[in-house]
PDB file of N, CA and C in Angstrom:
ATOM      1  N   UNK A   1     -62.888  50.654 -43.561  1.00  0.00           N
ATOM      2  CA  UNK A   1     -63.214  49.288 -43.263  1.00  0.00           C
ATOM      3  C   UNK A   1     -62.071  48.361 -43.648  1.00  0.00           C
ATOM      4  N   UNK A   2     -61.463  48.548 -44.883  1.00  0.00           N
ATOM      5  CA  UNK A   2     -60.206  47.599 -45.519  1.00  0.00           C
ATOM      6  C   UNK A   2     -59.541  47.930 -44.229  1.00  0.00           C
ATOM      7  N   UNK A   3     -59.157  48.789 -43.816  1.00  0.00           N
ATOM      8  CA  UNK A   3     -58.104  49.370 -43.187  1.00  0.00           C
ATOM      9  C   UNK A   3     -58.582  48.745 -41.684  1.00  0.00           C
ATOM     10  N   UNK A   4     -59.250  48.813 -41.144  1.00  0.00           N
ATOM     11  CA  UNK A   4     -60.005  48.348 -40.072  1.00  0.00           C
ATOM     12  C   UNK A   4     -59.391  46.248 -40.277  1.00  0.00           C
ATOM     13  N   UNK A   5     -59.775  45.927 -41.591  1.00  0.00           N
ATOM     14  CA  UNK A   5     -59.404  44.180 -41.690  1.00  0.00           C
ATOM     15  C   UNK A   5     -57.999  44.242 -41.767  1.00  0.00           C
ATOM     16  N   UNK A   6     -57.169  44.922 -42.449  1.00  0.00           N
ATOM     17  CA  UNK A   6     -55.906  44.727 -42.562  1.00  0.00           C
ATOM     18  C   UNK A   6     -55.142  44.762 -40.888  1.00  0.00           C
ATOM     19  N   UNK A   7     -55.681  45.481 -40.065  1.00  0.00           N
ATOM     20  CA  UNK A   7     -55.138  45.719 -39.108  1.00  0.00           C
ATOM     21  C   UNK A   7     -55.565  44.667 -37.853  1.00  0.00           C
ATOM     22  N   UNK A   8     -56.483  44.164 -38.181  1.00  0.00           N
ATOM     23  CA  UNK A   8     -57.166  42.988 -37.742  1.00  0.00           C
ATOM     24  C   UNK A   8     -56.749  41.299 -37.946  1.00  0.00           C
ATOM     25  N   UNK A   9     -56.105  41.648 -39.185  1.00  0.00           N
ATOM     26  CA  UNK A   9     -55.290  40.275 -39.755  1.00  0.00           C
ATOM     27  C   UNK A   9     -53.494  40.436 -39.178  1.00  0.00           C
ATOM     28  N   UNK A  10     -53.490  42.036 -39.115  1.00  0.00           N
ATOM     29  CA  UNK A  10     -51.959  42.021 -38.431  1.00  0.00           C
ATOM     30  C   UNK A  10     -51.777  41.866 -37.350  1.00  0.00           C
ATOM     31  N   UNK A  11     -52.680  42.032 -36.435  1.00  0.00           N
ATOM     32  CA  UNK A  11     -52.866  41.835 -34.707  1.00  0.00           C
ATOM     33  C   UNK A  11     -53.037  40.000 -34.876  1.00  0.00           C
ATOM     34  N   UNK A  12     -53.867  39.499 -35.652  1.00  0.00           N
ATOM     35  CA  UNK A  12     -54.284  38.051 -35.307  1.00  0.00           C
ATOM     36  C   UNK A  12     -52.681  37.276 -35.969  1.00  0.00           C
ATOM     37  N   UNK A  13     -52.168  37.755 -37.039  1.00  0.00           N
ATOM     38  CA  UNK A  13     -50.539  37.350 -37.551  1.00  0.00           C
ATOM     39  C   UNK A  13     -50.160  37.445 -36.442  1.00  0.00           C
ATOM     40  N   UNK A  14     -49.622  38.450 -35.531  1.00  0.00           N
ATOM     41  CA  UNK A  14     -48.602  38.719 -34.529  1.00  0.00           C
ATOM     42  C   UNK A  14     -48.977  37.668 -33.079  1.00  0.00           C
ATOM     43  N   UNK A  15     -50.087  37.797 -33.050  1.00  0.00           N
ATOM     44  CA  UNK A  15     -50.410  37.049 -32.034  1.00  0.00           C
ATOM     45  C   UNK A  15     -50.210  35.308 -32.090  1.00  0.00           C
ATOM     46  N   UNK A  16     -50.473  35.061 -33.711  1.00  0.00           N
ATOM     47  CA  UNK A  16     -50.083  33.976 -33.801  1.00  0.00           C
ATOM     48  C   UNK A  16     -48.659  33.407 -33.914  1.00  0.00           C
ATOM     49  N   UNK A  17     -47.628  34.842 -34.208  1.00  0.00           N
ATOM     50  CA  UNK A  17     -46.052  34.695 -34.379  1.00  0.00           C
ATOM     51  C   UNK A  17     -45.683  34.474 -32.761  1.00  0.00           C
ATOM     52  N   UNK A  18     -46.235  35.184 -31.979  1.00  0.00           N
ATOM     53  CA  UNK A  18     -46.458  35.199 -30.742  1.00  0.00           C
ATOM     54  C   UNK A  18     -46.620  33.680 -30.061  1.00  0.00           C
ATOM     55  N   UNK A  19     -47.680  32.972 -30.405  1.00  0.00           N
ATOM     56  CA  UNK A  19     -47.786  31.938 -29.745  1.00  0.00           C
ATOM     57  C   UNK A  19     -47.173  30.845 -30.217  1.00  0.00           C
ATOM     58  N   UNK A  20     -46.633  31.223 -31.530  1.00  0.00           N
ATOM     59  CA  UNK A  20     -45.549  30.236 -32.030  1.00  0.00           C
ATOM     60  C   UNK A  20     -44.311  30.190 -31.055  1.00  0.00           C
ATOM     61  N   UNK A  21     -43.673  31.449 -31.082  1.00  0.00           N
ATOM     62  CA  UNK A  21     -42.537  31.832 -30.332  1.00  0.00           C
ATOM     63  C   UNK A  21     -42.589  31.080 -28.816  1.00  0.00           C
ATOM     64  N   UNK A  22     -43.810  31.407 -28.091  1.00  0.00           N
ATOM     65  CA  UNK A  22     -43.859  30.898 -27.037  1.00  0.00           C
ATOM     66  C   UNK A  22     -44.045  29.340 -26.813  1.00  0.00           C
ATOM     67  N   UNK A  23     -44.452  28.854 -27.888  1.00  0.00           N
ATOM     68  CA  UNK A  23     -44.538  26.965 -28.166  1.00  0.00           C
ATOM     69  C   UNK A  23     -43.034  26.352 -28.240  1.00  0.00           C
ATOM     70  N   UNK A  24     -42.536  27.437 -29.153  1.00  0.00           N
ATOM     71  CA  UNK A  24     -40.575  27.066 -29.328  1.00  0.00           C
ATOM     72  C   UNK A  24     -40.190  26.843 -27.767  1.00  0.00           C
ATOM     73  N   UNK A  25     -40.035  28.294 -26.592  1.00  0.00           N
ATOM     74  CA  UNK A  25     -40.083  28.407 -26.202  1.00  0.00           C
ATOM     75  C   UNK A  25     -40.125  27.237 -25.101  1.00  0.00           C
ATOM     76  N   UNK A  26     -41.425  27.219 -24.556  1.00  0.00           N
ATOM     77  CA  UNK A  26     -41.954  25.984 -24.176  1.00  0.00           C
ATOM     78  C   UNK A  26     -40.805  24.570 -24.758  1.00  0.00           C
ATOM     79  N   UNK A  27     -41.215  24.459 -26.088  1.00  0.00           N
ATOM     80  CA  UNK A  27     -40.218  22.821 -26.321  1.00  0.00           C
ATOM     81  C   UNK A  27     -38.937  22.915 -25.741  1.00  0.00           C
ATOM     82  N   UNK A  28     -38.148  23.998 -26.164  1.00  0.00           N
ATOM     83  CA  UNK A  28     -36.960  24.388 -25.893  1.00  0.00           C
ATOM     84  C   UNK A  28     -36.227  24.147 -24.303  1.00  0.00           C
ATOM     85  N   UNK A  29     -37.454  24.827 -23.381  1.00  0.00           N
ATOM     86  CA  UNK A  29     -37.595  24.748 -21.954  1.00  0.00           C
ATOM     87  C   UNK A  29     -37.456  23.352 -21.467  1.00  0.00           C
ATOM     88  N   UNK A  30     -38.328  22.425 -22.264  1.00  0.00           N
ATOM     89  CA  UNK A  30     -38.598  21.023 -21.991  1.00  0.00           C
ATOM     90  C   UNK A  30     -37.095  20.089 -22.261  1.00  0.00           C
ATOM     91  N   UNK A  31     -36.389  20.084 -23.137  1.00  0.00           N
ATOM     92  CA  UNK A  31     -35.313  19.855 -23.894  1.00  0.00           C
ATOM     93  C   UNK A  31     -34.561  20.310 -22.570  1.00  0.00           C
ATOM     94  N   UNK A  32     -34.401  21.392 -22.409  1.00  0.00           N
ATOM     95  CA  UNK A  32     -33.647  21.841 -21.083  1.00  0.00           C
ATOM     96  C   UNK A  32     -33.271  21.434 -19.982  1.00  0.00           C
ATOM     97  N   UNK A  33     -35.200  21.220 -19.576  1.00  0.00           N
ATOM     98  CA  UNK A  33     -35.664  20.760 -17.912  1.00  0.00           C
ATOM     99  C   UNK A  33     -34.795  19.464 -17.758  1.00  0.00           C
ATOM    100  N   UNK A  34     -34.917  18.375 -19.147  1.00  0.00           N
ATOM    101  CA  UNK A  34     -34.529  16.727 -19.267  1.00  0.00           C
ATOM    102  C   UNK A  34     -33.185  16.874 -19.085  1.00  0.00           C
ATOM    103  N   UNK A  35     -32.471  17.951 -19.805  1.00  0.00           N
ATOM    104  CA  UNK A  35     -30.896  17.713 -20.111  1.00  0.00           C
ATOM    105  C   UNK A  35     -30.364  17.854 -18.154  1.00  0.00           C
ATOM    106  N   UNK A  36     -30.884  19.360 -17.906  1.00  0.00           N
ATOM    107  CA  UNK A  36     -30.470  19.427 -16.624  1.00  0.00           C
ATOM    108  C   UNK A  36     -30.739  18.363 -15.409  1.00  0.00           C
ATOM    109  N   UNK A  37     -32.107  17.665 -15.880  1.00  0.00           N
ATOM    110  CA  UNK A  37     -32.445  16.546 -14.878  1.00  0.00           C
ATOM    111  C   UNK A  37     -31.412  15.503 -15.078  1.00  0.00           C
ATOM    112  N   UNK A  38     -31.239  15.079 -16.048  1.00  0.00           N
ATOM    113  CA  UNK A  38     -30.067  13.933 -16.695  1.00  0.00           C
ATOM    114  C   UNK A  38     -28.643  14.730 -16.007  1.00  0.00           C
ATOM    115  N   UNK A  39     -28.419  15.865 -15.988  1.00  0.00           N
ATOM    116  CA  UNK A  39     -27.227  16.037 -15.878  1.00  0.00           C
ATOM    117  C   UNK A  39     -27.076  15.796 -13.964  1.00  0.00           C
ATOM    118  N   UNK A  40     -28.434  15.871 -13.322  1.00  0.00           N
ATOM    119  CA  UNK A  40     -28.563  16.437 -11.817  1.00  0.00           C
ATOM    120  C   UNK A  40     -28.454  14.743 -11.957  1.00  0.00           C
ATOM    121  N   UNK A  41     -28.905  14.226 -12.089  1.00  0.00           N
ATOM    122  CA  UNK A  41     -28.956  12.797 -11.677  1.00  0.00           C
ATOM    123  C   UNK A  41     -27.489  11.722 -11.471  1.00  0.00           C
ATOM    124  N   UNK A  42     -26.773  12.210 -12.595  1.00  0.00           N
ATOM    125  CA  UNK A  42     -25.293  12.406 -12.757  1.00  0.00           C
ATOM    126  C   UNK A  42     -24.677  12.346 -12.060  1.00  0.00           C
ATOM    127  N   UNK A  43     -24.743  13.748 -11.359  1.00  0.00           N
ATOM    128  CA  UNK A  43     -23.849  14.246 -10.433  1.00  0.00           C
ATOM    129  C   UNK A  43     -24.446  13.732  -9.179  1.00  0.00           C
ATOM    130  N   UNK A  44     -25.586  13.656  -8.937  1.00  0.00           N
ATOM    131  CA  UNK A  44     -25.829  12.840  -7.686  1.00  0.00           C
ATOM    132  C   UNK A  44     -25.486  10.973  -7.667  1.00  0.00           C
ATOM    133  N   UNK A  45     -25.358  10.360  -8.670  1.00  0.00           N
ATOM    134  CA  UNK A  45     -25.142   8.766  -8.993  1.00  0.00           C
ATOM    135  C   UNK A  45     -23.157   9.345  -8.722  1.00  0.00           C
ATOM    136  N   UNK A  46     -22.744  10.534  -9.156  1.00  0.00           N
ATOM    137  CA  UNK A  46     -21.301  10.272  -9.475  1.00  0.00           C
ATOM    138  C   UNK A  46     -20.827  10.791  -7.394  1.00  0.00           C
ATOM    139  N   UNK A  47     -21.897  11.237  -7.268  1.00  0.00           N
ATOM    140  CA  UNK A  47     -21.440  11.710  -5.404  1.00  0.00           C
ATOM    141  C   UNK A  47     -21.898  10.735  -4.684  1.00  0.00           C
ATOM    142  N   UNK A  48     -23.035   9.742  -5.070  1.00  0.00           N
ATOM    143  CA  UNK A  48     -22.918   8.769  -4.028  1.00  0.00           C
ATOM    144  C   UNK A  48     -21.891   7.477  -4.162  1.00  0.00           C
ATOM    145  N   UNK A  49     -21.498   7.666  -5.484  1.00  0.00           N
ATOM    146  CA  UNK A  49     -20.568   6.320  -5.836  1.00  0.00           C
ATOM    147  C   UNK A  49     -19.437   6.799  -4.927  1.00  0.00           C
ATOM    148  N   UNK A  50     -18.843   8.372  -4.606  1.00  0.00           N
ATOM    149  CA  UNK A  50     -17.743   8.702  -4.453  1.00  0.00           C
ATOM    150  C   UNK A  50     -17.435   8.605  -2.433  1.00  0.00           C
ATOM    151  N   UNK A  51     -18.963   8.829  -1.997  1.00  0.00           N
ATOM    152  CA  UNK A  51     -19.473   8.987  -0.801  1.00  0.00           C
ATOM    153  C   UNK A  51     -18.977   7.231  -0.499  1.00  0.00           C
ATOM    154  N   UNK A  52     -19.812   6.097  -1.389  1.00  0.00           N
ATOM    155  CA  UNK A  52     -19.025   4.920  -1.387  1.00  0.00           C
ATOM    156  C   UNK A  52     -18.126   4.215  -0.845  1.00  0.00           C
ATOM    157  N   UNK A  53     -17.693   4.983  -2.264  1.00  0.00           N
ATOM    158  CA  UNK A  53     -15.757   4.474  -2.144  1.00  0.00           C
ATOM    159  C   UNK A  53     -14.800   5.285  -0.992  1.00  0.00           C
ATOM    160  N   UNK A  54     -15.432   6.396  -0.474  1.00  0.00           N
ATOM    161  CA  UNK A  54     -14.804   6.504   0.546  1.00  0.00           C
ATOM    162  C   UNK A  54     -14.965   6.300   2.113  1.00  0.00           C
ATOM    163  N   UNK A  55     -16.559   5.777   2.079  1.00  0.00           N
ATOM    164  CA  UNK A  55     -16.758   4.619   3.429  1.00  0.00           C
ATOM    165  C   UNK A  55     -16.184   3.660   3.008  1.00  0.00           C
ATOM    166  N   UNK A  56     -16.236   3.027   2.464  1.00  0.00           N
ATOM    167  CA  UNK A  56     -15.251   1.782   2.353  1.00  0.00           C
ATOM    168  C   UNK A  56     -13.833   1.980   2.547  1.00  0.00           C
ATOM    169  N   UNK A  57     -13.274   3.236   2.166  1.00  0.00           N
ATOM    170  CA  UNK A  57     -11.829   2.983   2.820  1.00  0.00           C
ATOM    171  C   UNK A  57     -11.921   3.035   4.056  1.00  0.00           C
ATOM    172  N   UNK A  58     -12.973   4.101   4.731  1.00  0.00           N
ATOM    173  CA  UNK A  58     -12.580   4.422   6.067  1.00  0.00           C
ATOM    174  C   UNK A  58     -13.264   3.282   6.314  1.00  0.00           C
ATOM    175  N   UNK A  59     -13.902   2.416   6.329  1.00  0.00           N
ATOM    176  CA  UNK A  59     -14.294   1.250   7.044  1.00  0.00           C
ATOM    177  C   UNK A  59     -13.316   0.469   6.641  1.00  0.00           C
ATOM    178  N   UNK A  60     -12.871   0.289   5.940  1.00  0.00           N
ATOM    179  CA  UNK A  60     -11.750  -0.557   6.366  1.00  0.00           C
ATOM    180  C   UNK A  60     -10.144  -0.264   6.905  1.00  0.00           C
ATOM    181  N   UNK A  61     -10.088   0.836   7.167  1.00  0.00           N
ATOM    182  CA  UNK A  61      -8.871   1.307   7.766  1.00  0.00           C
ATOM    183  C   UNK A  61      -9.727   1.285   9.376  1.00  0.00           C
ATOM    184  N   UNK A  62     -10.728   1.606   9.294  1.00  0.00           N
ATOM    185  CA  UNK A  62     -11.143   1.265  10.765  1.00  0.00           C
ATOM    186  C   UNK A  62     -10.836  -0.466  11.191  1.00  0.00           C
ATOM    187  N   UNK A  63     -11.208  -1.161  10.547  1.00  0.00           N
ATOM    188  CA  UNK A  63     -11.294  -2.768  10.702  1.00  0.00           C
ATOM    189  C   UNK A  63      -9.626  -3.096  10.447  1.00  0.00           C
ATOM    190  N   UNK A  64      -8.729  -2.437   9.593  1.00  0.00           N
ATOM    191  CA  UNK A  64      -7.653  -2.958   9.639  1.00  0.00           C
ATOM    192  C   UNK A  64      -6.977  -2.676  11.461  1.00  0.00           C
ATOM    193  N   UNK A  65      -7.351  -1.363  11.957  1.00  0.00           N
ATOM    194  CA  UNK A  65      -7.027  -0.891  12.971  1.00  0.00           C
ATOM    195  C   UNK A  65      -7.646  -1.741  13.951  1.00  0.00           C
ATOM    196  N   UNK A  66      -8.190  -2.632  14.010  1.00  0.00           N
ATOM    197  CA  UNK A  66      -9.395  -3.285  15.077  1.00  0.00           C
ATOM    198  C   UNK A  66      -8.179  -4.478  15.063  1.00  0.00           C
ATOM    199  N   UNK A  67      -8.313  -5.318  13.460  1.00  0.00           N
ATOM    200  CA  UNK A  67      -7.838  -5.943  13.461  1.00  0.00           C
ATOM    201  C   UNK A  67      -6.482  -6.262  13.959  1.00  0.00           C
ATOM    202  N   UNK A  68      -5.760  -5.143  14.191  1.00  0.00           N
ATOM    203  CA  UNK A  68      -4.009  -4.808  14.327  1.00  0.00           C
ATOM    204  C   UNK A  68      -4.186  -5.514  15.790  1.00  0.00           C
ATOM    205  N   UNK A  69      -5.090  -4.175  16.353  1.00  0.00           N
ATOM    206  CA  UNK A  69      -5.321  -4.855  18.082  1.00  0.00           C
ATOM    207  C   UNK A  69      -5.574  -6.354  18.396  1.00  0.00           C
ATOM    208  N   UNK A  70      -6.612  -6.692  17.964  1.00  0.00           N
ATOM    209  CA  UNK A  70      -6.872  -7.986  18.384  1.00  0.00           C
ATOM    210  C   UNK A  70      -5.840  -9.036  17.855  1.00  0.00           C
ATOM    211  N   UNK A  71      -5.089  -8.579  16.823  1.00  0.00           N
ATOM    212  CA  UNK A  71      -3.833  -9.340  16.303  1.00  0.00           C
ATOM    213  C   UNK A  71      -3.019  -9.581  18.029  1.00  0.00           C
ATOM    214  N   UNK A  72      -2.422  -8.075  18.064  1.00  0.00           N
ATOM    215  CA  UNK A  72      -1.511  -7.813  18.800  1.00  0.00           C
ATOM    216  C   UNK A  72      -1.704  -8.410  20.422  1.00  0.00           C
ATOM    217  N   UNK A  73      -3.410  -8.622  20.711  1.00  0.00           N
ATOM    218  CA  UNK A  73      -3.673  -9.361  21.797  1.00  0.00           C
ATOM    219  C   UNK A  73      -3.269 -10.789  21.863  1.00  0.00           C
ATOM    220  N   UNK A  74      -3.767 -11.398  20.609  1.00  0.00           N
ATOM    221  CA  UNK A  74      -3.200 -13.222  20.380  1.00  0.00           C
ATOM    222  C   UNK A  74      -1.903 -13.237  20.050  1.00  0.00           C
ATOM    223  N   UNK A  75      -1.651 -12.480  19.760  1.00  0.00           N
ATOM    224  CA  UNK A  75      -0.093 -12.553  19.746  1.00  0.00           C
ATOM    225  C   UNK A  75       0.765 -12.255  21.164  1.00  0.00           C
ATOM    226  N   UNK A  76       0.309 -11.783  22.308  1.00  0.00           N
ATOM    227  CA  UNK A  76       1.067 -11.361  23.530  1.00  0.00           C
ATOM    228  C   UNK A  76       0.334 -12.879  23.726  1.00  0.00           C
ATOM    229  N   UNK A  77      -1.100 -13.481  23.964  1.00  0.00           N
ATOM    230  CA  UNK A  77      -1.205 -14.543  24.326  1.00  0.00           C
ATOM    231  C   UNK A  77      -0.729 -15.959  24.256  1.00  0.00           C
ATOM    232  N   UNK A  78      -0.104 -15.936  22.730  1.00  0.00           N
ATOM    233  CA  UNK A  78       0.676 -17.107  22.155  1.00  0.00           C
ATOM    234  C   UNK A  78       1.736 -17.212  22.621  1.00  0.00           C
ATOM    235  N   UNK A  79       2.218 -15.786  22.893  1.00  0.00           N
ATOM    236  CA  UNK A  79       4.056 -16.074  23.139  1.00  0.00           C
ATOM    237  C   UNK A  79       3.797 -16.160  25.089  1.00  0.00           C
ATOM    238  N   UNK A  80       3.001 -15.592  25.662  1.00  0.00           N
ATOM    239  CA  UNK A  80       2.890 -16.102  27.090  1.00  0.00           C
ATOM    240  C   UNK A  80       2.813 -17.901  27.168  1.00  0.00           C
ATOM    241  N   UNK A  81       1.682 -18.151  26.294  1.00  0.00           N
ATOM    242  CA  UNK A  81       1.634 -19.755  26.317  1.00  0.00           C
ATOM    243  C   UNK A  81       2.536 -20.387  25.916  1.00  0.00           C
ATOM    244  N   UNK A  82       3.368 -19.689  25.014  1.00  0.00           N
ATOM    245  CA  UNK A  82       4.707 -20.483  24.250  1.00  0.00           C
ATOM    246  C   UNK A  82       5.888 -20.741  25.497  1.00  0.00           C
ATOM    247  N   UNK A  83       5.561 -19.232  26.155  1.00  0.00           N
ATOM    248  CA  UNK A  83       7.281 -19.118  26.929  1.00  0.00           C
ATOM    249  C   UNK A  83       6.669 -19.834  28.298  1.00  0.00           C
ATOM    250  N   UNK A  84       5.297 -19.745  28.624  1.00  0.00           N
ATOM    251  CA  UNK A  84       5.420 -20.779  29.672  1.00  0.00           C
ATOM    252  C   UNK A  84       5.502 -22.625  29.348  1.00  0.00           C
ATOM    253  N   UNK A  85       4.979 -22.790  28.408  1.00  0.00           N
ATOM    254  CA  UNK A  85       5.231 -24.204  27.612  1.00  0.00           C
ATOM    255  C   UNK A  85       6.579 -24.245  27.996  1.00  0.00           C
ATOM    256  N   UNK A  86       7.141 -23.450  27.561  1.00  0.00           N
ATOM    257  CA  UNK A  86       8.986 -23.434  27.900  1.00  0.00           C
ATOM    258  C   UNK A  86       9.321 -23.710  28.683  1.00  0.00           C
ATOM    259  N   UNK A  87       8.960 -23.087  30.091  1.00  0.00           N
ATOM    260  CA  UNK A  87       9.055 -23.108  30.957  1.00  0.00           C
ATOM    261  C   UNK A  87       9.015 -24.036  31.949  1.00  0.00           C
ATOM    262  N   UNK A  88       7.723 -24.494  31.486  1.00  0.00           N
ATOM    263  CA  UNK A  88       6.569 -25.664  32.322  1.00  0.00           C
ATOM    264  C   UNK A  88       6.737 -26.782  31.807  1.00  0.00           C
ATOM    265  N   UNK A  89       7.064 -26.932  30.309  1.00  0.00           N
ATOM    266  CA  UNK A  89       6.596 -28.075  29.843  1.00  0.00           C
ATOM    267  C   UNK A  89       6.832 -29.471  29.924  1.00  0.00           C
ATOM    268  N   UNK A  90       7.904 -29.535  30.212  1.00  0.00           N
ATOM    269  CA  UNK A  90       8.618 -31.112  30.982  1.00  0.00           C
ATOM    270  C   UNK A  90       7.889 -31.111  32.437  1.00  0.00           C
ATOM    271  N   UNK A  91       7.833 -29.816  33.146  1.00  0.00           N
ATOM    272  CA  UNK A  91       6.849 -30.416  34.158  1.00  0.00           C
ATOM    273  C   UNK A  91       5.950 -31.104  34.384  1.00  0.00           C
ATOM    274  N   UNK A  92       4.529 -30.624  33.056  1.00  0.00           N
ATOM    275  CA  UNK A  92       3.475 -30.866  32.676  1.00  0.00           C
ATOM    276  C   UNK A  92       3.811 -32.118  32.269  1.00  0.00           C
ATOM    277  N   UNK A  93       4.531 -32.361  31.550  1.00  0.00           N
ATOM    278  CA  UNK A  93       4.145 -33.908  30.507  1.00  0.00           C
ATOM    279  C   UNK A  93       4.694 -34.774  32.150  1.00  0.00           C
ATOM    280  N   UNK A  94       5.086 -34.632  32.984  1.00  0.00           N
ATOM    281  CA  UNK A  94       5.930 -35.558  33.647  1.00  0.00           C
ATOM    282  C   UNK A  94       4.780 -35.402  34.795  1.00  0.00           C
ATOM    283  N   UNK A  95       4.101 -34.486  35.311  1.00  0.00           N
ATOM    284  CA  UNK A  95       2.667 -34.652  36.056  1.00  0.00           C
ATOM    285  C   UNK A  95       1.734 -35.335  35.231  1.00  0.00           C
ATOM    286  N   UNK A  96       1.713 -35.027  33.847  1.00  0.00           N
ATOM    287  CA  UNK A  96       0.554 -36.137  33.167  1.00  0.00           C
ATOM    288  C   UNK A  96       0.987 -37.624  32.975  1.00  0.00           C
ATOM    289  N   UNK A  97       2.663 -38.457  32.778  1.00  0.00           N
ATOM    290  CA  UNK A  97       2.477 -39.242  32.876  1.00  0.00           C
ATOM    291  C   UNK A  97       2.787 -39.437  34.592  1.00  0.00           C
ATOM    292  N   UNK A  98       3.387 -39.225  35.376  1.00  0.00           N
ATOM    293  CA  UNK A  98       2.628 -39.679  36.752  1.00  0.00           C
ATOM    294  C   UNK A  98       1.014 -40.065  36.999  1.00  0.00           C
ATOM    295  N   UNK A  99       0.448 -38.867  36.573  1.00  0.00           N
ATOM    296  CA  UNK A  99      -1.094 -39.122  37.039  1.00  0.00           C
ATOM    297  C   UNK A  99      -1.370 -40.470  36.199  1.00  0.00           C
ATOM    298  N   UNK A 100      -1.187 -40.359  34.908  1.00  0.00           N
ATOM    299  CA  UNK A 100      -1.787 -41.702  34.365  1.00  0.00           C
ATOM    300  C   UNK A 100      -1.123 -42.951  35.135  1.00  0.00           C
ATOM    301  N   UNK A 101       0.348 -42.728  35.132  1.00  0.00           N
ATOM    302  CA  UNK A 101       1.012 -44.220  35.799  1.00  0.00           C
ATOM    303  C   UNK A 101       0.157 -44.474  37.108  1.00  0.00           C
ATOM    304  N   UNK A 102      -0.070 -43.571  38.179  1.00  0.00           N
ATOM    305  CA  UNK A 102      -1.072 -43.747  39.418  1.00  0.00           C
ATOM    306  C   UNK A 102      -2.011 -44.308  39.002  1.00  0.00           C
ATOM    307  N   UNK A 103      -3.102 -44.050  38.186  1.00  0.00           N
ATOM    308  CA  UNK A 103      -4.257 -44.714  37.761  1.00  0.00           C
ATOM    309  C   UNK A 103      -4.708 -45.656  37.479  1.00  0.00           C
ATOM    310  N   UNK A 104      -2.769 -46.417  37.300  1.00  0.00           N
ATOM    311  CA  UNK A 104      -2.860 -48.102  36.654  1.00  0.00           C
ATOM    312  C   UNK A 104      -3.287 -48.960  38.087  1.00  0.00           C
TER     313      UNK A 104
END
């Protein structure tokens, strides 16, 4: 019978070393799950910042490129208006004061 309790108190010890182990276990896991979530969160905040910063260059190397063109359009337009001003322009002022002198 002793022998019967002793062996009865060593099964209920072990089982309880047992469910200790597995409680560590458990916390340990938990400690883990957070660190790796903290660390996943990280790396996803540090890939979209990076995703970011590199639409923004390419959007703006796109817009600098837009911009070049439409530069390069007002600029063929200015110097057409310039070199015909050149061209024309004593004409023009000398048809505008005619027309006004007619009007008197």
């Amino acid at each position: 019978m002793e022998n019967m309790i002793r062996r009865i108190v060593d099964m209920d010890k072990k089982a309880r070393e047992i469910t200790q182990a597995a409680q560590r276990e458990k916390i340990e896991s938990e400690k883990n799950i957070g660190k790796k979530a903290e660390r996943l969160r990280h790396e996803a905040l540090s890939n979209a910042r990076r995703s970011i910063r590199d639409n923004m260059k390419l959007e703006n190397k796109v817009l600098e490129q837009e911009w070049d063109k439409k530069k390069a359009v007002y600029d063929a337009q200015l110097e057409k208006m310039e070199r015909l001003y050149n061209e024309n322009g004593d004409k023009w002022v000398e048809n505008i004061v005619q027309s006004a002198l007619n009007d008197l």
